[in-house]
C-alpha atoms as a PDB file:
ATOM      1  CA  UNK A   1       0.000   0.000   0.000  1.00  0.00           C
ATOM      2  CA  UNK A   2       1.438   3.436  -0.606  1.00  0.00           C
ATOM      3  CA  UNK A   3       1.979   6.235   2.168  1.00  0.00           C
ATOM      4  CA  UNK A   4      -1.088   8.108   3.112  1.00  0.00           C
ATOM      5  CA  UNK A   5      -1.002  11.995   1.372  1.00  0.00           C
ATOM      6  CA  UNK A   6      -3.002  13.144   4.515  1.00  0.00           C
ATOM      7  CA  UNK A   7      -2.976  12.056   7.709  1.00  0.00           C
ATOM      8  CA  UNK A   8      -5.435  12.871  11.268  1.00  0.00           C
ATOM      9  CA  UNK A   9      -4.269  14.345  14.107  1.00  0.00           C
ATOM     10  CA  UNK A  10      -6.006  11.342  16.335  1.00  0.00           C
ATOM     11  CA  UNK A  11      -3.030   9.664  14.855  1.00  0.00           C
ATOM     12  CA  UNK A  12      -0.030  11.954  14.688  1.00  0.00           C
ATOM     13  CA  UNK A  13       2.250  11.836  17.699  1.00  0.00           C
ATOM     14  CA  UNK A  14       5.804  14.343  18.120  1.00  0.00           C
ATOM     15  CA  UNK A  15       7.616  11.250  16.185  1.00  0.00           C
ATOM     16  CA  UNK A  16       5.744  11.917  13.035  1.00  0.00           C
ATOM     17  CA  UNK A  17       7.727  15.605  12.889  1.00  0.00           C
ATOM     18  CA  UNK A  18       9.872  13.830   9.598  1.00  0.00           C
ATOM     19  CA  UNK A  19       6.729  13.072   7.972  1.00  0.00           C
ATOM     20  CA  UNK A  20       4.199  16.229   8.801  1.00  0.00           C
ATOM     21  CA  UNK A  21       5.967  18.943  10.457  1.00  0.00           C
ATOM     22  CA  UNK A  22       6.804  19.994  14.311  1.00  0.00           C
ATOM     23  CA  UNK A  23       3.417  22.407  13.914  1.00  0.00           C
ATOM     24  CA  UNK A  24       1.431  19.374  13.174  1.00  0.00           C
ATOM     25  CA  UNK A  25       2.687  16.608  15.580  1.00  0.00           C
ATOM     26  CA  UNK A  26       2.209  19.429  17.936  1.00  0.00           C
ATOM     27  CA  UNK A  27      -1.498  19.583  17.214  1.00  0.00           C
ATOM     28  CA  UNK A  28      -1.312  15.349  16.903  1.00  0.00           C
ATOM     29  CA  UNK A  29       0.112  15.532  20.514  1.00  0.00           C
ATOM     30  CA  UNK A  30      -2.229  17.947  21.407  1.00  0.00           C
ATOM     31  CA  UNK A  31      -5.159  16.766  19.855  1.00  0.00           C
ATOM     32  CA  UNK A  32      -4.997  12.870  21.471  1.00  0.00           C
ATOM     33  CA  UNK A  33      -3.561  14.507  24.888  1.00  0.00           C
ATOM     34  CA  UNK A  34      -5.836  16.787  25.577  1.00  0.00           C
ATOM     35  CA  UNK A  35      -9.283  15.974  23.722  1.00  0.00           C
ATOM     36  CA  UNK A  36      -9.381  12.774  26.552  1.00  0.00           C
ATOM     37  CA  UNK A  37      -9.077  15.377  29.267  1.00  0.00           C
ATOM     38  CA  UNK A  38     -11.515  17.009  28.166  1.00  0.00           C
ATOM     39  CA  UNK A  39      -9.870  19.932  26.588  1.00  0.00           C
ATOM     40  CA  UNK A  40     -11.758  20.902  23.104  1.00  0.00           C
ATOM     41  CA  UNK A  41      -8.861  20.864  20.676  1.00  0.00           C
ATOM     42  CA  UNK A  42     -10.172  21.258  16.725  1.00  0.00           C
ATOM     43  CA  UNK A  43      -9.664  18.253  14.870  1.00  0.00           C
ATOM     44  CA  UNK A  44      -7.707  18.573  11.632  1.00  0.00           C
ATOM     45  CA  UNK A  45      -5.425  16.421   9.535  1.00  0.00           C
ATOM     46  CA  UNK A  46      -1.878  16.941   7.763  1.00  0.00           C
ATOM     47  CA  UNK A  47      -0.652  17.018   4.638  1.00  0.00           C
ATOM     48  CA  UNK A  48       3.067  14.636   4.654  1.00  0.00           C
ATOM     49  CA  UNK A  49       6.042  15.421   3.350  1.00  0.00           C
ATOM     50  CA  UNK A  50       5.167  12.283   0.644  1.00  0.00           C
ATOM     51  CA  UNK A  51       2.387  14.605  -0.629  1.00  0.00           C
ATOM     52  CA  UNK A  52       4.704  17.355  -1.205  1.00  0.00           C
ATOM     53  CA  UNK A  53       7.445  15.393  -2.753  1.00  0.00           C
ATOM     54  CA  UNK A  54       4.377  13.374  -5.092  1.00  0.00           C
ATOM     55  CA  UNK A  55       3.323  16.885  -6.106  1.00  0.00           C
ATOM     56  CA  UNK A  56       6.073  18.491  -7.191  1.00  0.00           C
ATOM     57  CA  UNK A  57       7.047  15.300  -9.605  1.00  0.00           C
ATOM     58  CA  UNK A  58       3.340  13.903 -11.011  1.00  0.00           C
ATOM     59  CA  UNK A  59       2.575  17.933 -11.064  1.00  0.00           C
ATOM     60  CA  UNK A  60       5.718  17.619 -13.561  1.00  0.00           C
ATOM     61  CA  UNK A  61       7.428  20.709 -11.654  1.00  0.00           C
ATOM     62  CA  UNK A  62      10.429  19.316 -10.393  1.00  0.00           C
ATOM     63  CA  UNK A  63      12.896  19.246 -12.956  1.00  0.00           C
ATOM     64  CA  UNK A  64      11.233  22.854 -13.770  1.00  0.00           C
ATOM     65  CA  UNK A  65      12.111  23.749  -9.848  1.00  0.00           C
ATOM     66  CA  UNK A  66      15.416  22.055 -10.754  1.00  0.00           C
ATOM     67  CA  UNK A  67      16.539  24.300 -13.893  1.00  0.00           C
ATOM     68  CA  UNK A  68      15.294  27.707 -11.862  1.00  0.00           C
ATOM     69  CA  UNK A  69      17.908  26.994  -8.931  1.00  0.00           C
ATOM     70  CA  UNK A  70      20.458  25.686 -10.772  1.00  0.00           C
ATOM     71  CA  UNK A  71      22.453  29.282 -10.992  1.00  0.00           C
ATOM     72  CA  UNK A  72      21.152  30.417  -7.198  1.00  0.00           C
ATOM     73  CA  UNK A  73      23.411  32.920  -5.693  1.00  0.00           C
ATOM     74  CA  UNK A  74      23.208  32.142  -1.679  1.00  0.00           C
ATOM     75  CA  UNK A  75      24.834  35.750  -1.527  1.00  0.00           C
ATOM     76  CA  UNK A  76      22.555  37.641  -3.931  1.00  0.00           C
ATOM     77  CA  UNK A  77      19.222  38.583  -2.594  1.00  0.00           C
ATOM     78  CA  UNK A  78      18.696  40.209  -5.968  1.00  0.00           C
ATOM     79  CA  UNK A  79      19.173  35.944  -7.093  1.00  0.00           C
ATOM     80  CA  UNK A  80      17.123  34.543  -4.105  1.00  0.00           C
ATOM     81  CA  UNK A  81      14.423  36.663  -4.402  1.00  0.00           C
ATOM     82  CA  UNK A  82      14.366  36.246  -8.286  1.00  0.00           C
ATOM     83  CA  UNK A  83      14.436  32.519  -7.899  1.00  0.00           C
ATOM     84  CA  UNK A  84      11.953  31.853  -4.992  1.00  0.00           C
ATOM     85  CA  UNK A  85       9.280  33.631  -6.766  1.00  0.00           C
ATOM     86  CA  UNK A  86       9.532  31.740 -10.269  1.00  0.00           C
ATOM     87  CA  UNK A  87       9.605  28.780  -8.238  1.00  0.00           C
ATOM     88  CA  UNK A  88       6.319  29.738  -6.425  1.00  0.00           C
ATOM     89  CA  UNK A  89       4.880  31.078  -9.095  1.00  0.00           C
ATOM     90  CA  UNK A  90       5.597  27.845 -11.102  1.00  0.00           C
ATOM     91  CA  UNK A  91       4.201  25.516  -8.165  1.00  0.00           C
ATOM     92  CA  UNK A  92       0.746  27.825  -8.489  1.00  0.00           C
ATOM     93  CA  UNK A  93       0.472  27.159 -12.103  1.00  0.00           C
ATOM     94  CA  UNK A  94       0.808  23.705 -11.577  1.00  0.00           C
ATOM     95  CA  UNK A  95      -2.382  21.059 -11.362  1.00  0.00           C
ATOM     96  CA  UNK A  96      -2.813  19.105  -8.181  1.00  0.00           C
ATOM     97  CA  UNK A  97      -2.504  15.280  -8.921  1.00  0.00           C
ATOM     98  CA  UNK A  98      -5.940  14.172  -8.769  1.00  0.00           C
ATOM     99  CA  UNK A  99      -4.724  11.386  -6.089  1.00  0.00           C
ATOM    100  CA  UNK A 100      -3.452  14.020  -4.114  1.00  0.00           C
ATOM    101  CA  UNK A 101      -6.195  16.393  -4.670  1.00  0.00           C
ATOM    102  CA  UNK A 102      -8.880  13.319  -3.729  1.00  0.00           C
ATOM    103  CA  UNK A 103      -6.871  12.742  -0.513  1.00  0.00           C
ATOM    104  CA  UNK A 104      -7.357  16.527   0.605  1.00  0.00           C
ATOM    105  CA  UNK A 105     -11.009  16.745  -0.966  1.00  0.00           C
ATOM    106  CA  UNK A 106     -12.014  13.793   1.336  1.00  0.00           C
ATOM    107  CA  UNK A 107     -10.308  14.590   4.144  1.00  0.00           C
ATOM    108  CA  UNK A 108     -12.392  18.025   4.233  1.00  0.00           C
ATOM    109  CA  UNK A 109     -15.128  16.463   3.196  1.00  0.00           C
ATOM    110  CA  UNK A 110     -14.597  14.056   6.361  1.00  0.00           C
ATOM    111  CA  UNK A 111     -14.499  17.144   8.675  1.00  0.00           C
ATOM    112  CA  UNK A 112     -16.902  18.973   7.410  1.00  0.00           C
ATOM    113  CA  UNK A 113     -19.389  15.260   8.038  1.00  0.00           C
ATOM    114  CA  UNK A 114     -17.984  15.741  11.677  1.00  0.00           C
ATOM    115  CA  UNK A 115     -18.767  19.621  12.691  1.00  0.00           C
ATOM    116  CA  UNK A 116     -22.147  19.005  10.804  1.00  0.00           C
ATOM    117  CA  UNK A 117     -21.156  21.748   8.768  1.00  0.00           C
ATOM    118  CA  UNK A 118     -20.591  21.092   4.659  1.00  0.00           C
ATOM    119  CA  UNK A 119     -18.639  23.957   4.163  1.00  0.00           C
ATOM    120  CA  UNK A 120     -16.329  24.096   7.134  1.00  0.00           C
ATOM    121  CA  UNK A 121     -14.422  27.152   8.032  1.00  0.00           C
ATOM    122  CA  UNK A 122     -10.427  25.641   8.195  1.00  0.00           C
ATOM    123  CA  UNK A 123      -7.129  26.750   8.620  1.00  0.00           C
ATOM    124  CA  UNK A 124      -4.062  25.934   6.185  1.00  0.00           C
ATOM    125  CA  UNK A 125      -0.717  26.609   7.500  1.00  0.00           C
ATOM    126  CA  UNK A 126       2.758  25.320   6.377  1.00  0.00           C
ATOM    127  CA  UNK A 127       4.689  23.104   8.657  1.00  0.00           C
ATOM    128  CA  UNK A 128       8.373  22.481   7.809  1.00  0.00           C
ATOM    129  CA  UNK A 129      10.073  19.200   8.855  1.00  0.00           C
ATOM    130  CA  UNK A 130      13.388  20.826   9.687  1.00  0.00           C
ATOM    131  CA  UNK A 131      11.771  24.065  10.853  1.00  0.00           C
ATOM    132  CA  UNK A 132      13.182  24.345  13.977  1.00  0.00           C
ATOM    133  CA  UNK A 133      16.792  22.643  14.175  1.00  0.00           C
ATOM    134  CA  UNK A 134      19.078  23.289  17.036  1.00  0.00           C
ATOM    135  CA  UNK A 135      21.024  25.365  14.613  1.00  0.00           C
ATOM    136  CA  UNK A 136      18.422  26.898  12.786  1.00  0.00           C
ATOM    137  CA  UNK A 137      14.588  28.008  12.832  1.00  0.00           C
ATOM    138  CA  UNK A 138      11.966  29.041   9.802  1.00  0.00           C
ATOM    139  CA  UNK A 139       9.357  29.106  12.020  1.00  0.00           C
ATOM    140  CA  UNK A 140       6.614  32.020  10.809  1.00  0.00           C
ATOM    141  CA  UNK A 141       7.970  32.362   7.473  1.00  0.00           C
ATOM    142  CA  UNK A 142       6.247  30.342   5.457  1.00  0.00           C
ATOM    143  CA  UNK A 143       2.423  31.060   4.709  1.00  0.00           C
ATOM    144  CA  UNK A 144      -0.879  30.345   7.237  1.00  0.00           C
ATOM    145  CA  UNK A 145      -4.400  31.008   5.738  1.00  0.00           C
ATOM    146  CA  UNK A 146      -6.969  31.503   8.265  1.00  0.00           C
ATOM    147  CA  UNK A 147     -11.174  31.271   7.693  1.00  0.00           C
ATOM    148  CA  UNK A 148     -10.672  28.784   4.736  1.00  0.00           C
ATOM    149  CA  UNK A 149     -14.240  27.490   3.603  1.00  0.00           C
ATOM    150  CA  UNK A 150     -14.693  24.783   0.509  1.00  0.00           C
ATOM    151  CA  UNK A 151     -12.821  22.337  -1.099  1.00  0.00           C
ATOM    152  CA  UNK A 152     -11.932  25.066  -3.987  1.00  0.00           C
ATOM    153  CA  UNK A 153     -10.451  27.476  -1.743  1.00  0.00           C
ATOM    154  CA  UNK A 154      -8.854  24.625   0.550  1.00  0.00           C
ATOM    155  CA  UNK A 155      -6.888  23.448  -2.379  1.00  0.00           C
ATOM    156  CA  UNK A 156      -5.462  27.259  -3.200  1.00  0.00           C
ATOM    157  CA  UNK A 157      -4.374  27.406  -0.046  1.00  0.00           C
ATOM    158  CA  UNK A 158      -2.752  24.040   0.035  1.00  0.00           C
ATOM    159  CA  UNK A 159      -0.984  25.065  -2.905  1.00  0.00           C
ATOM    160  CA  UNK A 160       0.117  28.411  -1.159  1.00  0.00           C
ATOM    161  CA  UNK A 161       1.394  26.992   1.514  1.00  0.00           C
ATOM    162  CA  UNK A 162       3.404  24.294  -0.603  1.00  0.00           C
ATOM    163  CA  UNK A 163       4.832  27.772  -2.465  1.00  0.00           C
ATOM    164  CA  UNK A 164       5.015  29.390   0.486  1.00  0.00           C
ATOM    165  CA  UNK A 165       8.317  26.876   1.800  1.00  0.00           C
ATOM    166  CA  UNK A 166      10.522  28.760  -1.182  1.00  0.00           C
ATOM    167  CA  UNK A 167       9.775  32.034   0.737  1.00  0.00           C
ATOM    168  CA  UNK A 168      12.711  33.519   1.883  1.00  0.00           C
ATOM    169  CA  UNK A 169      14.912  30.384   1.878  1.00  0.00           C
ATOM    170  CA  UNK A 170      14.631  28.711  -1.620  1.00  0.00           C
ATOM    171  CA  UNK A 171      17.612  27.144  -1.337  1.00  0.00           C
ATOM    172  CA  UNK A 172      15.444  24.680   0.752  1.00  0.00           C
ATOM    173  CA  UNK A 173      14.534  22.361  -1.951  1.00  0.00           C
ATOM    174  CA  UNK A 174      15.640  19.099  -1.921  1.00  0.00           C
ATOM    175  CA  UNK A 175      17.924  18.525  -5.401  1.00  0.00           C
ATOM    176  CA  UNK A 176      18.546  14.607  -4.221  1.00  0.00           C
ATOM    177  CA  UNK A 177      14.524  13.450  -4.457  1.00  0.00           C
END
């Protein structure tokens, strides 16, 4: 079976950081901690680091993403500013995999079934795996998108936030997947 593209936070714990992010473990953790005890915590899922990775090569982007770093200037901001935004502006363009899109799509649809509520108000925010290393933190740069309602919108703003992660550090992007 292949790796989920979404995943709940009933079952994210602070181990799954390499596969959804330290923001979303957090809310995992939080979410199965504190929901027992009581404690109303919104349920939500997360997109994986699989579903980013699947994107950018069945979206038929990567290689694209490739060619725009290949002359990056780490010392240029003129260069890094220049090459983040054709990146994001290349990931927007781009179609969502309709796997990857179905994933999403049911997974709001699944929430929406559970607040009684067919188009549920959401939030969308981008969760780095190596966000905050002991030598180095991203946290806040990348994008959150707050009051998100329908499938439509959701998907823009998944697609943000994937864009978003070339913000102010493009060099980020994996060359070796």
């Amino acid at each position: 079976m292949s790796k989920p593209f979404i995943i709940f936070f009933k079952d994210l714990t602070i181990k799954d950081v390499p596969v959804v992010g330290g923001k979303n473990a957090s809310l995992g953790e939080m979410y199965s901690k504190l929901s027992s005890q009581g404690i109303r915590v919104p349920n939500g899922f997360a997109t994986t680091a699989d579903a980013y990775f699947y994107f950018l090569e069945q979206a038929g982007i990567k290689n694209e993403i490739k060619s725009i770093l290949q002359d990056l200037n780490t010392k240029s901001i003129k260069n890094l500013m220049e090459r983040g935004r054709a990146v994001r502006q290349t990931i927007l363009r781009a179609s969502f995999p309709p796997g990857l899109e179905k994933e999403i799509s049911n997974g709001y649809k699944k929430l929406c079934r559970e607040y009684g509520n067919n188009n549920l108000d959401v939030a969308v925010r981008s969760s780095a795996t190596a966000e905050d290393l002991p030598d180095a933190s991203f946290a806040g740069q990348q994008e959150t998108f707050l009051n998100v309602r329908g499938e439509v919108d959701l998907l823009i703003a998944v697609k943000k936030c994937i864009a978003s992660l070339f913000t102010n550090r493009a060099i980020s992007y994996r060359q070796d997947k």
